[in-house]
Protein backbone atom coordinates (compact mmCIF):
# COMPACT_ATOMS: atom_id res chain seq x y z
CA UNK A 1 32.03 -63.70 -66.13
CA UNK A 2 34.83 -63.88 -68.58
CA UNK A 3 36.36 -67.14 -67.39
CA UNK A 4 34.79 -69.72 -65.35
CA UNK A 5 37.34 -73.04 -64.10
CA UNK A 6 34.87 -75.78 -62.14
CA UNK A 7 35.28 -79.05 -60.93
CA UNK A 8 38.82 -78.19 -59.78
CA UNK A 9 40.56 -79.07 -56.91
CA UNK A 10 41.28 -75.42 -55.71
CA UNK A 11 44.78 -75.24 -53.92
CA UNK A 12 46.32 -72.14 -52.71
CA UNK A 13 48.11 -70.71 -49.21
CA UNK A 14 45.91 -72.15 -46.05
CA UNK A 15 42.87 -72.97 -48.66
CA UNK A 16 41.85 -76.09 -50.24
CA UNK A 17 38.68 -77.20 -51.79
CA UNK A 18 38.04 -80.65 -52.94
CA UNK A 19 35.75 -79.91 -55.52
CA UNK A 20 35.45 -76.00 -55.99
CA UNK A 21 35.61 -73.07 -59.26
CA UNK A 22 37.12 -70.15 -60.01
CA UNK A 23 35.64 -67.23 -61.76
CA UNK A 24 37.38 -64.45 -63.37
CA UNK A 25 36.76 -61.05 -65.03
CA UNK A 26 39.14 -59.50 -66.95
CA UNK A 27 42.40 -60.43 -65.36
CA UNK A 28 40.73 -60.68 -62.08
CA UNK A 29 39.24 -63.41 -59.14
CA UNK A 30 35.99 -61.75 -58.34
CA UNK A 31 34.76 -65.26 -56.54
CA UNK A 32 35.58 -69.00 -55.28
CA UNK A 33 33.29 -71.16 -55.02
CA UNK A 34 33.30 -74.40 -52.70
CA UNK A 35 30.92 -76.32 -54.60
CA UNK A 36 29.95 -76.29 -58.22
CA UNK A 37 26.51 -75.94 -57.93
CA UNK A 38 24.50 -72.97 -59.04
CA UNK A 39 27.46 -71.49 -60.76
CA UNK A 40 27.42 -68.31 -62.76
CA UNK A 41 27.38 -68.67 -66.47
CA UNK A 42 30.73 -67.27 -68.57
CA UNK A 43 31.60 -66.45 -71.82
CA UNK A 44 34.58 -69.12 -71.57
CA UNK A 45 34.68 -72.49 -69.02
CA UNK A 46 37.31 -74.77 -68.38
CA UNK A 47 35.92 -77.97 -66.90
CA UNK A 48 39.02 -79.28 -65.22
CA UNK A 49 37.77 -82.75 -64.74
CA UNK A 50 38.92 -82.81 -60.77
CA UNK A 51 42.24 -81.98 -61.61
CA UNK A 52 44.40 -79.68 -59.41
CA UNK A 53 44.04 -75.66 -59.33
CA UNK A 54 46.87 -73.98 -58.16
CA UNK A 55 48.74 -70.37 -58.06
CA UNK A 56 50.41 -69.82 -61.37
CA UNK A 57 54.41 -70.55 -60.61
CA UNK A 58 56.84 -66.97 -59.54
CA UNK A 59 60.53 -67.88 -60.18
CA UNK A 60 62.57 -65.64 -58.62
CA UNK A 61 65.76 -67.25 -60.36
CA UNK A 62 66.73 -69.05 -63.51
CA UNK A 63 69.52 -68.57 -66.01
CA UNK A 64 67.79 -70.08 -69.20
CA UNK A 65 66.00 -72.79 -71.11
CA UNK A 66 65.98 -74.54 -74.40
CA UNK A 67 69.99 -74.02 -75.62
CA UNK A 68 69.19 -69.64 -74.88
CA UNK A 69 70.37 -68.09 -72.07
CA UNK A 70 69.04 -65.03 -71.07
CA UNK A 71 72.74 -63.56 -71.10
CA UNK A 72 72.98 -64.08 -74.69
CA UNK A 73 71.48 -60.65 -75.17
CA UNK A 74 68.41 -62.05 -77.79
CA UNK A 75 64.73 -60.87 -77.47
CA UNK A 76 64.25 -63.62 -79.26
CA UNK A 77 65.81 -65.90 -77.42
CA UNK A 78 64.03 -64.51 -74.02
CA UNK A 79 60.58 -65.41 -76.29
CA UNK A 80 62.03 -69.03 -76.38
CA UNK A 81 62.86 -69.17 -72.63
CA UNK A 82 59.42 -67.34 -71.69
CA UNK A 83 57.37 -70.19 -73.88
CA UNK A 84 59.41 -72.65 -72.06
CA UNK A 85 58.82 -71.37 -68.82
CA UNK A 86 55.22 -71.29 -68.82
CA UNK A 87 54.97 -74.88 -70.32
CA UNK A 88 55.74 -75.79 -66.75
CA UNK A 89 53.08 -73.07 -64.94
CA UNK A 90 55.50 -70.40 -64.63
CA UNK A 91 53.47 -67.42 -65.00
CA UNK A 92 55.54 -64.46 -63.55
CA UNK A 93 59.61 -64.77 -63.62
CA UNK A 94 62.85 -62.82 -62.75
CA UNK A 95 64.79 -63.95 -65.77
CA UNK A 96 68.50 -64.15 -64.20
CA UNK A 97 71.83 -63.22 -65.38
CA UNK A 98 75.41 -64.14 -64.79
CA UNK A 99 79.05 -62.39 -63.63
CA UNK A 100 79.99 -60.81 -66.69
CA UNK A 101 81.08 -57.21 -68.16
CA UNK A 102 78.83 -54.52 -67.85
CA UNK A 103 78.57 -54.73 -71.80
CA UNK A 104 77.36 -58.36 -71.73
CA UNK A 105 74.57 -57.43 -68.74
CA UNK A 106 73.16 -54.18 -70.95
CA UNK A 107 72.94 -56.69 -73.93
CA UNK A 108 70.62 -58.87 -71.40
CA UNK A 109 68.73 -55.87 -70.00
CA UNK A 110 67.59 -54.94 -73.60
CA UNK A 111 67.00 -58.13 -75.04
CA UNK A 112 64.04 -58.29 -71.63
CA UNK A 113 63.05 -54.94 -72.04
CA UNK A 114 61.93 -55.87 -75.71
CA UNK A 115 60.61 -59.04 -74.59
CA UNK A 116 58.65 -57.08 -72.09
CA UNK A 117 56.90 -54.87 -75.02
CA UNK A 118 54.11 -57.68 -75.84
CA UNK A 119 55.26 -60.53 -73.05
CA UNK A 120 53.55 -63.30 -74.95
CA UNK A 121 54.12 -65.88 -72.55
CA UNK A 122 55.54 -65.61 -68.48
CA UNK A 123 55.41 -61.90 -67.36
CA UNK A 124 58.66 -60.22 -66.63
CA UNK A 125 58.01 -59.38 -63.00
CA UNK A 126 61.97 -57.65 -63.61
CA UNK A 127 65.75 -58.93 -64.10
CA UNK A 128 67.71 -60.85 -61.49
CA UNK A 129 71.49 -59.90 -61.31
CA UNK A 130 73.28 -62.87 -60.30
CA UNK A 131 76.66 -61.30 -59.70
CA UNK A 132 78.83 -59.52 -60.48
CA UNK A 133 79.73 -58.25 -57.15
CA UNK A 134 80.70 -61.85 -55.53
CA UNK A 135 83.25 -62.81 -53.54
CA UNK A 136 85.91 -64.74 -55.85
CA UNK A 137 86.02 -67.76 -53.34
CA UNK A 138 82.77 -68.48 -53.24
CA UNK A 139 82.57 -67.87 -57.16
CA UNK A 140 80.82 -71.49 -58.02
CA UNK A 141 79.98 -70.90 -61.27
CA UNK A 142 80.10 -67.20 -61.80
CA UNK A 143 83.33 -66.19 -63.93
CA UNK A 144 85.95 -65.17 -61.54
CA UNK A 145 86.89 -62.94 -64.21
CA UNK A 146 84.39 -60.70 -64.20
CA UNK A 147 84.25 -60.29 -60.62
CA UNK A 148 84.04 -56.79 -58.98
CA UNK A 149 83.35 -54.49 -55.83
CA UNK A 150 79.62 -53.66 -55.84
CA UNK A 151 78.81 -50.34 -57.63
CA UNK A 152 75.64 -48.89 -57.42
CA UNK A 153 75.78 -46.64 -60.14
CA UNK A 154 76.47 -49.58 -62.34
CA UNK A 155 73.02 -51.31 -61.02
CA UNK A 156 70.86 -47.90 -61.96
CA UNK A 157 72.17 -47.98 -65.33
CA UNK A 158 71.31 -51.29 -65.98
CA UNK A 159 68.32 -50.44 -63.76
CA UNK A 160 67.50 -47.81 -66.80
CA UNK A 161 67.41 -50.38 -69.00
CA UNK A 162 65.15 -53.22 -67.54
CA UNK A 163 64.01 -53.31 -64.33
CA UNK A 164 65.61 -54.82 -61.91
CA UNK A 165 63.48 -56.83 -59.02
CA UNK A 166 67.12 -58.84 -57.31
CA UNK A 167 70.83 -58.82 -56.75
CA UNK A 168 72.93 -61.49 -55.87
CA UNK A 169 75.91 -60.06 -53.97
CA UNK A 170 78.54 -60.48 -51.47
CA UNK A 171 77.80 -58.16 -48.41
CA UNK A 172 80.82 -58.92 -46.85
CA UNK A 173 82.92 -57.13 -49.83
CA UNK A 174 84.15 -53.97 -49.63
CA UNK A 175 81.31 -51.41 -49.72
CA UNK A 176 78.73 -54.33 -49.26
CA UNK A 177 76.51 -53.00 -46.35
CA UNK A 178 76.47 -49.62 -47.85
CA UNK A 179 75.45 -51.08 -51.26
CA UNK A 180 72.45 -53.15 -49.28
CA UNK A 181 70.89 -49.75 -48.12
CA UNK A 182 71.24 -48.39 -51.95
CA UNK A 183 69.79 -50.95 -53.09
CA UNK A 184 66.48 -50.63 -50.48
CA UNK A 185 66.22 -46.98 -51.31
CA UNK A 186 66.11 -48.11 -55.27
CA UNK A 187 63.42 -50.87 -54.82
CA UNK A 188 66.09 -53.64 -55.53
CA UNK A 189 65.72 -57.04 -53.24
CA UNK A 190 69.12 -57.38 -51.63
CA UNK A 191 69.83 -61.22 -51.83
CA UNK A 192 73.28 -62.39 -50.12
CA UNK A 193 75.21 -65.29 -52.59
CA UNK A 194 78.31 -66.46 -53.61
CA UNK A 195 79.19 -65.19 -50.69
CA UNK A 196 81.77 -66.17 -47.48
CA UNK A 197 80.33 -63.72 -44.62
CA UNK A 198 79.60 -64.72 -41.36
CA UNK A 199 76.45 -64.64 -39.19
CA UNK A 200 77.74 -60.99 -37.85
CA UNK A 201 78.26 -59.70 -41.36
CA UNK A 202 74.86 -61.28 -42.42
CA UNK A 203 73.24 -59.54 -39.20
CA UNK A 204 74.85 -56.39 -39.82
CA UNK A 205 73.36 -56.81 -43.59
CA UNK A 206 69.94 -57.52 -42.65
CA UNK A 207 70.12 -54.38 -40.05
CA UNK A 208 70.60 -52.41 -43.70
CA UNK A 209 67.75 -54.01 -45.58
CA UNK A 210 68.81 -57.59 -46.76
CA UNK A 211 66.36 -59.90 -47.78
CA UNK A 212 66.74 -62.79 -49.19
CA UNK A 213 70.18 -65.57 -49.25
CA UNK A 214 70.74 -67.21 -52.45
CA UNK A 215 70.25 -70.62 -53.06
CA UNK A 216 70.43 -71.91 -49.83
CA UNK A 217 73.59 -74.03 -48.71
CA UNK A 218 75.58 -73.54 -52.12
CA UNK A 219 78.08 -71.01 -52.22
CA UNK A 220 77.81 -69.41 -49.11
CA UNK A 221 79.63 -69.71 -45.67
CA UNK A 222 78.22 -73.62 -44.40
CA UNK A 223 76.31 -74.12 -41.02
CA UNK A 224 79.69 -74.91 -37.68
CA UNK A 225 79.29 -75.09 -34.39
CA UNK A 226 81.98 -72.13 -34.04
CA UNK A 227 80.10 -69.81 -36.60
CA UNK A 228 77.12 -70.62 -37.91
CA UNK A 229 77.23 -68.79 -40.95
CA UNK A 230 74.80 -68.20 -43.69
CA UNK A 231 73.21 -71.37 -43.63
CA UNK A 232 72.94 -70.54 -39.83
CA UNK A 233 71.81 -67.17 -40.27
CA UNK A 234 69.17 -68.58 -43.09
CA UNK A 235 67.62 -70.54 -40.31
CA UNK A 236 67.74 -68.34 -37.66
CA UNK A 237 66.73 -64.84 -39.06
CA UNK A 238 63.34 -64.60 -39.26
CA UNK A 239 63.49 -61.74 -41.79
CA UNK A 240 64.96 -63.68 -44.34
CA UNK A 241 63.77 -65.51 -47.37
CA UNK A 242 65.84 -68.65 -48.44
CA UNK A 243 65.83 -69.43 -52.14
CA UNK A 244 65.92 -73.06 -52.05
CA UNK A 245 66.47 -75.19 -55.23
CA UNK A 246 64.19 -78.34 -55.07
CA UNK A 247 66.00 -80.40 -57.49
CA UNK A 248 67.22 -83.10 -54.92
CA UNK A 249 70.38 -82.62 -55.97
CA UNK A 250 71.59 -79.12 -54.94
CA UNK A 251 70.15 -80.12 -51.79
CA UNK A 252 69.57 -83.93 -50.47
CA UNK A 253 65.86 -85.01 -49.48
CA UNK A 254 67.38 -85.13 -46.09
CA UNK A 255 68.43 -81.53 -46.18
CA UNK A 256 65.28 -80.14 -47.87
CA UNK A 257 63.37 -81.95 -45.14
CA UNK A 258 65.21 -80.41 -42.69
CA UNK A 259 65.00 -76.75 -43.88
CA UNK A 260 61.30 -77.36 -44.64
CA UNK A 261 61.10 -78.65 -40.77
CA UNK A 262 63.57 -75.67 -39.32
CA UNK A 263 62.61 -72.57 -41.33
CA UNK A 264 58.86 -70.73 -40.88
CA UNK A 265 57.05 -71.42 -44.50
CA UNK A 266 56.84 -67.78 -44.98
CA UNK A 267 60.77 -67.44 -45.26
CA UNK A 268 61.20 -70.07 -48.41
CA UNK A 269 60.81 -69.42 -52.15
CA UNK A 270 61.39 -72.32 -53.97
CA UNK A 271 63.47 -71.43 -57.18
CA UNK A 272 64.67 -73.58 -60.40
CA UNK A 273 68.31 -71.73 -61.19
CA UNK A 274 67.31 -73.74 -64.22
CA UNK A 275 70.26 -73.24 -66.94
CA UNK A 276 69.70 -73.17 -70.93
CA UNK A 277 70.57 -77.06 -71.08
CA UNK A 278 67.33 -77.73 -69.63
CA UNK A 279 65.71 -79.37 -72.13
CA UNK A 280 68.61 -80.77 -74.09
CA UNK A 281 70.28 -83.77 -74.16
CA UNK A 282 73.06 -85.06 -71.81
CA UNK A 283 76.69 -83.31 -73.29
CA UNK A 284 79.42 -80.46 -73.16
CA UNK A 285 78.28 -76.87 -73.22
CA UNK A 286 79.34 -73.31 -72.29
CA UNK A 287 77.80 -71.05 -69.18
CA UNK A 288 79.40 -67.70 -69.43
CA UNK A 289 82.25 -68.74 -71.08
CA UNK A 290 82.85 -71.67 -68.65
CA UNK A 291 82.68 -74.90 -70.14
CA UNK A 292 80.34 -77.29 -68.18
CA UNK A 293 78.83 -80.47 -68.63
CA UNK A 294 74.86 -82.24 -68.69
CA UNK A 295 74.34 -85.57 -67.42
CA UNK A 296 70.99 -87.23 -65.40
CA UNK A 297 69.68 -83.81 -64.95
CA UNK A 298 72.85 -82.05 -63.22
CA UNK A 299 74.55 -79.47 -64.83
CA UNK A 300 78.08 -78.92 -63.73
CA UNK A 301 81.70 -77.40 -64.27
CA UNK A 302 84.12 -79.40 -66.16
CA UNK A 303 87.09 -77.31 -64.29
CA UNK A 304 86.36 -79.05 -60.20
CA UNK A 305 82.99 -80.16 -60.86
CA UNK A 306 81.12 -78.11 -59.01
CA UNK A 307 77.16 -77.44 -59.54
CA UNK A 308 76.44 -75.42 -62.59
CA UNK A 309 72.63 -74.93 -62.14
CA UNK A 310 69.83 -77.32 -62.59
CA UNK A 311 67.51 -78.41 -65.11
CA UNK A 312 64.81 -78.12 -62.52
CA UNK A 313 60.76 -77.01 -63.29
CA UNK A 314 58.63 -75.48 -61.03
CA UNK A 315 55.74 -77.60 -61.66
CA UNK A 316 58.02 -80.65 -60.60
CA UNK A 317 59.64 -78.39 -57.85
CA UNK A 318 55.97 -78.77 -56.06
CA UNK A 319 56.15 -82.37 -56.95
CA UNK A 320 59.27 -83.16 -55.29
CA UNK A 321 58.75 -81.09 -51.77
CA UNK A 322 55.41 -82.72 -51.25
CA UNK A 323 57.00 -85.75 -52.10
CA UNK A 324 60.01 -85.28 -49.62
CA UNK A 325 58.74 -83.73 -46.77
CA UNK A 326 54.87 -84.93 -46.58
CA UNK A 327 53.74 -81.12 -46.32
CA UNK A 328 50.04 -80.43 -47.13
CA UNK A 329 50.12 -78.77 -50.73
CA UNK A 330 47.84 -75.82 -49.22
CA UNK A 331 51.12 -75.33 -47.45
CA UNK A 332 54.10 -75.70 -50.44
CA UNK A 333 52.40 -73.80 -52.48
CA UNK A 334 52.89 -70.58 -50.26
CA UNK A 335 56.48 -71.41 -50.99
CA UNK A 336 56.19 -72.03 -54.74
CA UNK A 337 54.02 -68.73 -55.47
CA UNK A 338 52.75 -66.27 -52.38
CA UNK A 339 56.16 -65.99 -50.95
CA UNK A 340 57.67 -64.94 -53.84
CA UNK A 341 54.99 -62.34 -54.72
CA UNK A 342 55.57 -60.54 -51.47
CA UNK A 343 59.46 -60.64 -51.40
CA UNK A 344 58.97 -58.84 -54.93
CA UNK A 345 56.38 -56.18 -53.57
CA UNK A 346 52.89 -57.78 -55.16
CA UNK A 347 50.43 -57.53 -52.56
CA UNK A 348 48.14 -59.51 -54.96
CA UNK A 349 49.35 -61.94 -56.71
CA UNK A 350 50.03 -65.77 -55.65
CA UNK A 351 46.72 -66.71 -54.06
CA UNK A 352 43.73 -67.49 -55.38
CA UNK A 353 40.92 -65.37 -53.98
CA UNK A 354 39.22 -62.72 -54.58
CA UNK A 355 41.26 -59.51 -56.37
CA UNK A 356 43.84 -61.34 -56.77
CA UNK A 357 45.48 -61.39 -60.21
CA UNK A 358 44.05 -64.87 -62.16
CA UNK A 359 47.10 -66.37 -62.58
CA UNK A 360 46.51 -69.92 -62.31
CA UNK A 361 47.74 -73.31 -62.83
CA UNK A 362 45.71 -76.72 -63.66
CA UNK A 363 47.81 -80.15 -62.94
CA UNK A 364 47.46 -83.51 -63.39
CA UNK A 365 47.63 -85.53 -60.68
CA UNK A 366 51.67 -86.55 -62.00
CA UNK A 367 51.89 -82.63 -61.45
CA UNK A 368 52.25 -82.15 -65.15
CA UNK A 369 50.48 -78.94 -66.56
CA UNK A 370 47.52 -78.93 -68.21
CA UNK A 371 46.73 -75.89 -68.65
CA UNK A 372 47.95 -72.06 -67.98
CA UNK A 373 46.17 -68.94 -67.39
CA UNK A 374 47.40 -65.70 -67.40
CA UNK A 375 45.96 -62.51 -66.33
CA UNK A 376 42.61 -64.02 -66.83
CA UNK A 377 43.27 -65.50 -70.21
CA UNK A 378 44.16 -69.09 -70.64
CA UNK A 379 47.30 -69.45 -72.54
């Protein structure tokens, strides 16, 4: 073996082992063990001292980390945001953009794509457009400016850039359901957000391949007992995956509770939308050329203030659902890892078991990471 983790408290989807190991050849699982006795030997073993073993972190959406926004068009800068991210377990992530010219977005696409040449830290799993094909009244924080009608040739030439895994779009804009099939047929995720449509529209979307609704309850048509909207549709539609932000602040404990209660665990991927202020101090900054302001962890526009992003990390993400809604972790973690995996297309990655890719996670018992492994080599 290349890699042996014991004395671990093994946690992944419908699995948990008090006292178990993990060993790994070249970036692989090949076995789990429930005890820790007669284990095989290994060039390299982590003894993790009873501490917590869990899927290595998939975020599906975040903006930035560290004062760099992935929008700022700097490899560099994407290096910074990578290291960042998997200082809190993220091992694979859709580094996200905002509504701006097409310009801006290529800069973004190349400054992943060189990240992507060596990926020193997270893996790229491939670019999330937020925008900019929103609806300008549900524009939140995207630049209304920047706003257009979706355009699918626009998407395959950033698509020839940098991979694209999501969009974030408005299906109920002119051309939208049309653009949801193109975006199937290309391998895109079609995620509805920023977005007014109703539960029809939102059927009608999913009948052409949507997938996923962007974080869940902000900026999108609200939950009424004359139209039940997206936030309806999100709990009804079996077929679709809710982002949900577990800050406790883009959505109350109540609210989280209830979703977690309402929605089947397979249909929830637990995101960040983490901004570049994360990790700063409290103060006046700029998000895509809107000013917005940090205090007590909330990021939000100085213009209305409305909800910016978050400052959120995944490893505390896991903290705060088991903390608000009681699940079993064997459970969250579905939602914090597995979930994700298969709304990107990775039919192994997110679990830990055998052939599945070793990406891994050790926490202290505050949730805090300890230490990262990725592709069978601990970080």
């Amino acid at each position: 073996m290349d890699l042996l983790i014991k004395n671990c408290r093994v946690i992944s989807p419908a699995v948990e082992i008090e006292s178990g190991a993990v060993a790994i050849k070249n970036d692989k699982i090949v076995e789990v063990f429930e005890n820790c006795s007669n284990l095989p030997e290994a060039v390299q073993v982590v003894d993790a001292g009873g501490k917590m073993v869990v899927p290595g972190f998939i975020d599906l959406h975040f903006h930035g980390a560290g004062g760099h926004d992935v929008c700022d068009g700097s490899a560099e800068g994407i290096e910074v945001i990578a290291k960042m991210k998997l200082e809190e377990g993220c091992t694979t992530m859709c580094p996200t953009t905002l509504t701006l010219s097409e310009e801006q977005l290529s800069g973004a696409m190349k400054a992943v794509a060189e990240y992507k040449k060596e990926e020193k830290y997270s893996k790229v799993a491939g670019v999330h457009l937020e925008g900019p094909f929103v609806n300008q009244a549900a524009a939140g924080a995207q630049n209304p400016d920047f706003i257009r009608l979706p355009d699918i040739e626009e998407v395959k030439r950033l698509n020839d850039i940098s991979n694209v895994s999501i969009i974030s779009y408005a299906p109920e804009m002119d051309g939208g359901i049309t653009f949801t099939s193109q975006l199937k047929e290309i391998d895109v995720v079609p995620s509805a957000g920023h977005s007014k449509a109703t539960y029809t529209e939102i059927k009608s979307a999913v009948d052409a391949g949507l997938k996923n609704l962007t974080h869940f309850c902000n900026q999108m048509s609200p939950l009424h007992h004359r139209e039940i909207g997206m936030v309806g549709a999100g709990l009804m539609e079996d077929d679709l995956t809710v982002e949900v932000i577990a800050d406790k602040i883009h959505l109350r404990e109540d609210m989280l509770r209830f979703v977690f209660s309402k929605k089947n665990i397979d249909g929830i991927a637990v995101i960040t939308d983490a901004l570049a202020v994360t990790g700063l101090e409290d103060g006046d900054y700029d998000l895509g050329g809107l000013p917005i302001y940090l205090a007590d962890g909330a990021a939000r526009l100085k213009d209305g203030d409305n909800l910016a992003g978050s400052t959120l990390r995944m490893n505390m993400a896991l903290k705060n659902i088991q903390e608000v809604t009681g699940l079993p972790l064997k459970d969250i973690v579905q939602t914090t890892s597995y979930n994700q995996a298969r709304n990107l297309g990775f039919d192994n990655l997110g679990k830990i078991e055998e052939g599945f890719i070793a990406d891994l996670v050790i926490l202290n018992s505050d949730y805090t990471v300890d230490t990262v492994v990725v592709d069978g080599t601990v970080k």
